[in-house]
C-alpha atoms as a PDB file:
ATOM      1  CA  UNK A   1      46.654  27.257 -45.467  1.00  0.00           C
ATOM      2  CA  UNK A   2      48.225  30.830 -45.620  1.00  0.00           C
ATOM      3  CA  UNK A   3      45.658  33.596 -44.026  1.00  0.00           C
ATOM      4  CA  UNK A   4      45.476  36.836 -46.193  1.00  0.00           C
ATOM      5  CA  UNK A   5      46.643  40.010 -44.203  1.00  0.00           C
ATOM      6  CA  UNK A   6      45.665  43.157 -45.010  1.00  0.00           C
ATOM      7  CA  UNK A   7      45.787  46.979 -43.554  1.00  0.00           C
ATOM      8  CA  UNK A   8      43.544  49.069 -45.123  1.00  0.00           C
ATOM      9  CA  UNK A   9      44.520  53.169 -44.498  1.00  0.00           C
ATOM     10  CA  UNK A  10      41.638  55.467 -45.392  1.00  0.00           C
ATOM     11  CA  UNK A  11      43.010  58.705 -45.729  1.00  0.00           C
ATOM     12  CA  UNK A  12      42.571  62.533 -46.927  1.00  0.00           C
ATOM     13  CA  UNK A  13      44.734  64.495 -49.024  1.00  0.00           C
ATOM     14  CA  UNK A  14      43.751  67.507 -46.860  1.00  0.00           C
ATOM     15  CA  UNK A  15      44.198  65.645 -43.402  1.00  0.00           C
ATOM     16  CA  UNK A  16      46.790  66.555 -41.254  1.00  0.00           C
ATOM     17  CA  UNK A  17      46.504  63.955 -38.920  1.00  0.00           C
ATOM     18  CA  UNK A  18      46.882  61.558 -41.834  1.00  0.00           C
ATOM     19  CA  UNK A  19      49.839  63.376 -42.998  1.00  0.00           C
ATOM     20  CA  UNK A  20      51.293  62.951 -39.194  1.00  0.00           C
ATOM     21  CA  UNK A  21      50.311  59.140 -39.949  1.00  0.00           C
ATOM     22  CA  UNK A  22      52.625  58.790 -42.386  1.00  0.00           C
ATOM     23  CA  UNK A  23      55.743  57.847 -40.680  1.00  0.00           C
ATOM     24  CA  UNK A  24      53.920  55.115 -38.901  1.00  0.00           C
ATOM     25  CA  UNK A  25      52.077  53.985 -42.278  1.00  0.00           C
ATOM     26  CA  UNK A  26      55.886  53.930 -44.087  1.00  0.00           C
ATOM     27  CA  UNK A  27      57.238  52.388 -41.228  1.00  0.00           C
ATOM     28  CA  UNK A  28      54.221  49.359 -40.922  1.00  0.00           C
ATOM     29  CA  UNK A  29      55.236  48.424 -44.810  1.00  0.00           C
ATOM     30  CA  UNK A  30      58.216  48.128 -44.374  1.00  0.00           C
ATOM     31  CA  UNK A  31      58.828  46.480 -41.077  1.00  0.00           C
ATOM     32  CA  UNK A  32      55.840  43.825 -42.080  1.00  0.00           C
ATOM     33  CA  UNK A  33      56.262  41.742 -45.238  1.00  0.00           C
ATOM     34  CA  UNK A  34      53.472  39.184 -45.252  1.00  0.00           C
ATOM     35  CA  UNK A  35      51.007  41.552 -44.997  1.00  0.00           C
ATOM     36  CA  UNK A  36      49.090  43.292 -48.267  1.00  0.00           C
ATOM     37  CA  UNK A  37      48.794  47.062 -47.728  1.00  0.00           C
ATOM     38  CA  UNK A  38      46.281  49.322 -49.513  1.00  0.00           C
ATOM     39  CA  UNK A  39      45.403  52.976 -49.382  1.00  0.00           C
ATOM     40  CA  UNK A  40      42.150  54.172 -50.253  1.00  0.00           C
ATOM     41  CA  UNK A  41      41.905  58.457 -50.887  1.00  0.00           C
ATOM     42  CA  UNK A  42      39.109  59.347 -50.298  1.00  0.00           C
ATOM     43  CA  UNK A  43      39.427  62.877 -51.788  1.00  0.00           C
ATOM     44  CA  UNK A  44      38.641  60.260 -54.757  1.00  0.00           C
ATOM     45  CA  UNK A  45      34.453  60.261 -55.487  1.00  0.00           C
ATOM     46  CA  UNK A  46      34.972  56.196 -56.593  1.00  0.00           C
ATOM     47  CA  UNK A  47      35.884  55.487 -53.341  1.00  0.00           C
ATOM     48  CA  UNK A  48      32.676  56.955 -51.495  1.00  0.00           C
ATOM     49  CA  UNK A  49      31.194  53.101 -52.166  1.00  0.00           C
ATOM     50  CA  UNK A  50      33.837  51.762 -49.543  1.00  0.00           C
ATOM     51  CA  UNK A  51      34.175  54.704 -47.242  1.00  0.00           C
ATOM     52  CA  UNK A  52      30.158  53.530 -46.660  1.00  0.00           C
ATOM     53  CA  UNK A  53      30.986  50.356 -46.906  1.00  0.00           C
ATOM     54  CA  UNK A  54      33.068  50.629 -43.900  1.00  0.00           C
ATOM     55  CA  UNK A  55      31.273  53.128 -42.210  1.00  0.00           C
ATOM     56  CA  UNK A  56      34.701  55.667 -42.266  1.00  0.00           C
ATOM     57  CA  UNK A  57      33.820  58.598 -40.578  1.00  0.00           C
ATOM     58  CA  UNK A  58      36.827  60.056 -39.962  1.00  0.00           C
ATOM     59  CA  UNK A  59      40.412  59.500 -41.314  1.00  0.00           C
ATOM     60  CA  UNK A  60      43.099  58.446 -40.806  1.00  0.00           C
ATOM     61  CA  UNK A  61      41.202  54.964 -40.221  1.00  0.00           C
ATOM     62  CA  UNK A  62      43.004  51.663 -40.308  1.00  0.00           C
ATOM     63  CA  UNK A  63      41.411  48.532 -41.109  1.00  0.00           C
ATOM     64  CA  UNK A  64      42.934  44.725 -40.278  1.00  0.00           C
ATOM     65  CA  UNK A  65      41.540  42.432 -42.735  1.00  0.00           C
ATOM     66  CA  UNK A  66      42.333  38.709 -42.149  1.00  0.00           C
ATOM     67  CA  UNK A  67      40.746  36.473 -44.491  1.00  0.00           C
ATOM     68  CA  UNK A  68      37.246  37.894 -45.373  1.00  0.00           C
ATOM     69  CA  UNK A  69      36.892  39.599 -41.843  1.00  0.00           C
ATOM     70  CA  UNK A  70      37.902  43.319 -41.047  1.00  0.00           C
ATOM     71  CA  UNK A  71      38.170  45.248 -37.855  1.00  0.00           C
ATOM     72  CA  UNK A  72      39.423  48.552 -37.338  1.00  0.00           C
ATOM     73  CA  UNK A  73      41.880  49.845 -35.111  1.00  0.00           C
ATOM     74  CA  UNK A  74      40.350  52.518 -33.011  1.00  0.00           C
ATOM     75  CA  UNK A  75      42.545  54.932 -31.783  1.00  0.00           C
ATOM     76  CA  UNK A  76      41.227  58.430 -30.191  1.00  0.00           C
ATOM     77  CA  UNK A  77      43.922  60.508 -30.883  1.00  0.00           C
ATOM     78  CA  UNK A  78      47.506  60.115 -32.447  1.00  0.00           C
ATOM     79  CA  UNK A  79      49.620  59.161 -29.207  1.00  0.00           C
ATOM     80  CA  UNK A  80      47.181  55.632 -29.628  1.00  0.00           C
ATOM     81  CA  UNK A  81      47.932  55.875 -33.369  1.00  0.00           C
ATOM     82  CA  UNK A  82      51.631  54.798 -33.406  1.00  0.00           C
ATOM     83  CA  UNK A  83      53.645  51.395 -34.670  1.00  0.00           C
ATOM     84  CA  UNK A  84      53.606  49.605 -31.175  1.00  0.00           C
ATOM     85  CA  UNK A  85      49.533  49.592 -30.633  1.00  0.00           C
ATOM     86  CA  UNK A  86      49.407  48.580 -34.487  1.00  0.00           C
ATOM     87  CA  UNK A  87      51.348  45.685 -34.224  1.00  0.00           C
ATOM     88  CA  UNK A  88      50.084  44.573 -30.791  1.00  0.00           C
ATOM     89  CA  UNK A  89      46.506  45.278 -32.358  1.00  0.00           C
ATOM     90  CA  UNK A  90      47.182  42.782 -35.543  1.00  0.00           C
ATOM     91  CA  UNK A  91      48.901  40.401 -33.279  1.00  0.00           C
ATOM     92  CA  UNK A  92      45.954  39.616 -31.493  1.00  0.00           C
ATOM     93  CA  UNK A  93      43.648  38.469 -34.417  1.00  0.00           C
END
């Protein structure tokens, strides 16, 4: 049986952080194949039903989805934001 990986980025057009995010985000996609990646703006009002669904307060936000379970990787500020913690994050599901 193949698990479903996901990250889910919940972002801001107006965000610099997320803009800073970027990189790391480009980087994730293309440096991890099996996984599904999705971006949810949430400038966009039809995505206010998963921002609460998720409880995003803030943004960036990153969500690991395996199967039908998702965590989210908490990082306080950007240095904890970067490829390394990702990947070590997702490895340990």
């Amino acid at each position: 049986m193949n698990d479903k990986k996901e990250l889910v980025l919940f972002y801001k057009n107006s965000c610099p952080f997320c803009h800073e995010f970027e990189y790391t985000w480009k980087k994730l996609k293309e440096s991890i194949k099996s996984f599904k990646f999705t971006e949810i703006n949430l400038n966009d009002t039809k995505n206010q039903q998963l921002r609460e669904h998720f409880k995003v307060k803030t943004v960036p936000t990153l969500y690991f989805c395996l199967n039908d379970k998702a965590k989210v990787f908490k990082a306080n500020n950007k240095e904890e934001r970067n490829y390394n913690d990702i990947v070590k994050f997702i490895s340990q599901k």
